[in-house]
C-alpha atoms as a PDB file:
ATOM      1  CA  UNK A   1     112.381 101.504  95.932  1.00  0.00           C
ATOM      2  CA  UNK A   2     109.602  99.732  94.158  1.00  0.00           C
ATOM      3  CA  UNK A   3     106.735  98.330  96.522  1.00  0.00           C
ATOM      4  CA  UNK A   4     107.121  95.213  93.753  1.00  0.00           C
ATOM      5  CA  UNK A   5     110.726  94.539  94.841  1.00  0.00           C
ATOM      6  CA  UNK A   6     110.053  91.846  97.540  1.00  0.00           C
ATOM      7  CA  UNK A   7     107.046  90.296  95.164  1.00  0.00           C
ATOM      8  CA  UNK A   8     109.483  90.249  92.413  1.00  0.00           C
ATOM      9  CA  UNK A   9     112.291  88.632  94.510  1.00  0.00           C
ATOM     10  CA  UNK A  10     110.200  85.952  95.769  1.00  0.00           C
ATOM     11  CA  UNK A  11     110.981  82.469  93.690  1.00  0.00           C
ATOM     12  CA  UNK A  12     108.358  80.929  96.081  1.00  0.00           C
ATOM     13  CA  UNK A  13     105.439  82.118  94.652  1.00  0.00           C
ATOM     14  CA  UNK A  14     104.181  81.642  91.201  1.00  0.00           C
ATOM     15  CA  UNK A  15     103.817  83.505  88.493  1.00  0.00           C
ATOM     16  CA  UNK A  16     100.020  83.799  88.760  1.00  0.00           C
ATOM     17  CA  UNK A  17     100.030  85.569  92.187  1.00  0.00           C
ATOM     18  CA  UNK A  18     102.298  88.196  91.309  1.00  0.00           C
ATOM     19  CA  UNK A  19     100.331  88.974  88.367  1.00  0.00           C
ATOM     20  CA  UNK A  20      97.146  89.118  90.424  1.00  0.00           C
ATOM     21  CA  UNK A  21      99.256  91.014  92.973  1.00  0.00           C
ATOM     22  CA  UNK A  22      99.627  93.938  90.659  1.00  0.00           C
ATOM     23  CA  UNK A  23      96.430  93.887  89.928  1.00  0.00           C
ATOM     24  CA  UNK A  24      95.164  94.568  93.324  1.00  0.00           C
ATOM     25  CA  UNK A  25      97.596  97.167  94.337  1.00  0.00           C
ATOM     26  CA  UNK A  26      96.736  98.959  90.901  1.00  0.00           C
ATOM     27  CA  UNK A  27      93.264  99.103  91.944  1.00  0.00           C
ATOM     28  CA  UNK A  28      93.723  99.618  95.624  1.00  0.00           C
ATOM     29  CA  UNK A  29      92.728 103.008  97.172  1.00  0.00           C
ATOM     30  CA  UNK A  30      94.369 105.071 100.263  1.00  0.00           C
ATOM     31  CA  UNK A  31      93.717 102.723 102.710  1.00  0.00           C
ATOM     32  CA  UNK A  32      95.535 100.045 100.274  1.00  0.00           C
ATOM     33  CA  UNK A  33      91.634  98.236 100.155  1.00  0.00           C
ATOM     34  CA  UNK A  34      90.344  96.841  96.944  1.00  0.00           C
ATOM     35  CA  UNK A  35      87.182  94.978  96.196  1.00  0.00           C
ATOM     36  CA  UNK A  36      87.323  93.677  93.130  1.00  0.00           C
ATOM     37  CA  UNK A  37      84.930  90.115  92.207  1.00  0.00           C
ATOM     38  CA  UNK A  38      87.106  87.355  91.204  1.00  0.00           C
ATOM     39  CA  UNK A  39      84.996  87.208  88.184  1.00  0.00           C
ATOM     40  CA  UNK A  40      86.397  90.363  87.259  1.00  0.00           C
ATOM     41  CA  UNK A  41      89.449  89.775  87.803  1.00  0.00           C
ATOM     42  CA  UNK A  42      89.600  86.927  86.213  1.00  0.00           C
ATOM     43  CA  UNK A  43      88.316  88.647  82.988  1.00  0.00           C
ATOM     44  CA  UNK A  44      90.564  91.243  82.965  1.00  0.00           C
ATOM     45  CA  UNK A  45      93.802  89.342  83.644  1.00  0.00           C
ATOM     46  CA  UNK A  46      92.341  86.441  80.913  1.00  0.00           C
ATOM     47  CA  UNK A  47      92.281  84.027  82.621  1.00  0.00           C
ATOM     48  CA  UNK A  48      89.930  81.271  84.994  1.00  0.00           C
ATOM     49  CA  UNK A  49      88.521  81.997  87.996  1.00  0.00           C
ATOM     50  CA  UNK A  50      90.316  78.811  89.634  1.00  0.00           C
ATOM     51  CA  UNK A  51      93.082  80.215  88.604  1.00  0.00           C
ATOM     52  CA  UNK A  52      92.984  83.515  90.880  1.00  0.00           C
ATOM     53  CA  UNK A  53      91.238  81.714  93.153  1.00  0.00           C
ATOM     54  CA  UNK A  54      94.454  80.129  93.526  1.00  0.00           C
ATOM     55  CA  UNK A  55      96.514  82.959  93.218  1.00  0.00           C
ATOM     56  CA  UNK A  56      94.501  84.669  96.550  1.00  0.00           C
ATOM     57  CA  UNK A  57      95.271  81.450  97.781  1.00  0.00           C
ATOM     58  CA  UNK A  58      98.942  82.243  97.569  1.00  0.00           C
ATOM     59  CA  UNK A  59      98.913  85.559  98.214  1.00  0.00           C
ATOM     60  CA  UNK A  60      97.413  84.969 101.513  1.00  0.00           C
ATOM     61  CA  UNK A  61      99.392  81.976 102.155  1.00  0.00           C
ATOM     62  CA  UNK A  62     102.905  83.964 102.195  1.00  0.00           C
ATOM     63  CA  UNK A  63     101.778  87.098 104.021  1.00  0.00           C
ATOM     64  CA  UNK A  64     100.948  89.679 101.191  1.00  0.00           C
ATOM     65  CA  UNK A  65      97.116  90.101 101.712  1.00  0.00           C
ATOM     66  CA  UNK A  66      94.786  89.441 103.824  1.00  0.00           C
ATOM     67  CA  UNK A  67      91.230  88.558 102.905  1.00  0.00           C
ATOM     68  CA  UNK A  68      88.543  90.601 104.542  1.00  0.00           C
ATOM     69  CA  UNK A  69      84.706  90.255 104.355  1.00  0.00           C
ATOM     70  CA  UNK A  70      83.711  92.267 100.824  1.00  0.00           C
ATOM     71  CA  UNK A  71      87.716  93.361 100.150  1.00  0.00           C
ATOM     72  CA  UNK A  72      91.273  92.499  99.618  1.00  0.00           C
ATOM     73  CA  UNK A  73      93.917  94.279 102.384  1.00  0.00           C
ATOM     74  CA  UNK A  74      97.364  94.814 102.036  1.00  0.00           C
ATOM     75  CA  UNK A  75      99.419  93.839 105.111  1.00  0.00           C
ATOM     76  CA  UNK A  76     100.954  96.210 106.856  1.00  0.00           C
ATOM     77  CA  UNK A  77     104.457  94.347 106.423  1.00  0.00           C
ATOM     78  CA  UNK A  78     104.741  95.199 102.615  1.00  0.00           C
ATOM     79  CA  UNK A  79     102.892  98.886 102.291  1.00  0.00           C
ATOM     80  CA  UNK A  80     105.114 101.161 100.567  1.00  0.00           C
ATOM     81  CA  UNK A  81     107.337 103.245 102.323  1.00  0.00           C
END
């Protein structure tokens, strides 16, 4: 089963925090860390920095990252199995 399934099932969050989402676990490494600048994000996903500001918002929000000092974390709730 995809590790997308339960982002893709969830009508609660928007749009933009899925998309940012699968950004992050494409550039995520072992540990399922990723560091990526919001500028950079923003710039490859073309769009504002407000906007994936608020789409960490939202990730954090419902429980699919947590924000660490310097990197993004997957919680341990949705790693893949």
């Amino acid at each position: 089963m995809s590790y997308f399934s339960t982002i893709y099932s969830d009508n609660s969050l928007p749009v933009r925090a899925k998309t940012v989402y699968m950004y992050l676990r494409d550039r995520s490494d072992k540990e399922r860390k990723c560091w990526p600048g919001i500028n950079t994000i923003a710039a490859e996903l073309n769009c504002s920095r407000s906007t994936v500001k608020r789409a960490l918002h939202d990730l954090e929000k419902h429980g699919y990252i947590r924000r660490l000092p310097h990197f993004f974390s997957f919680c341990k709730s949705y790693r893949k199995r």
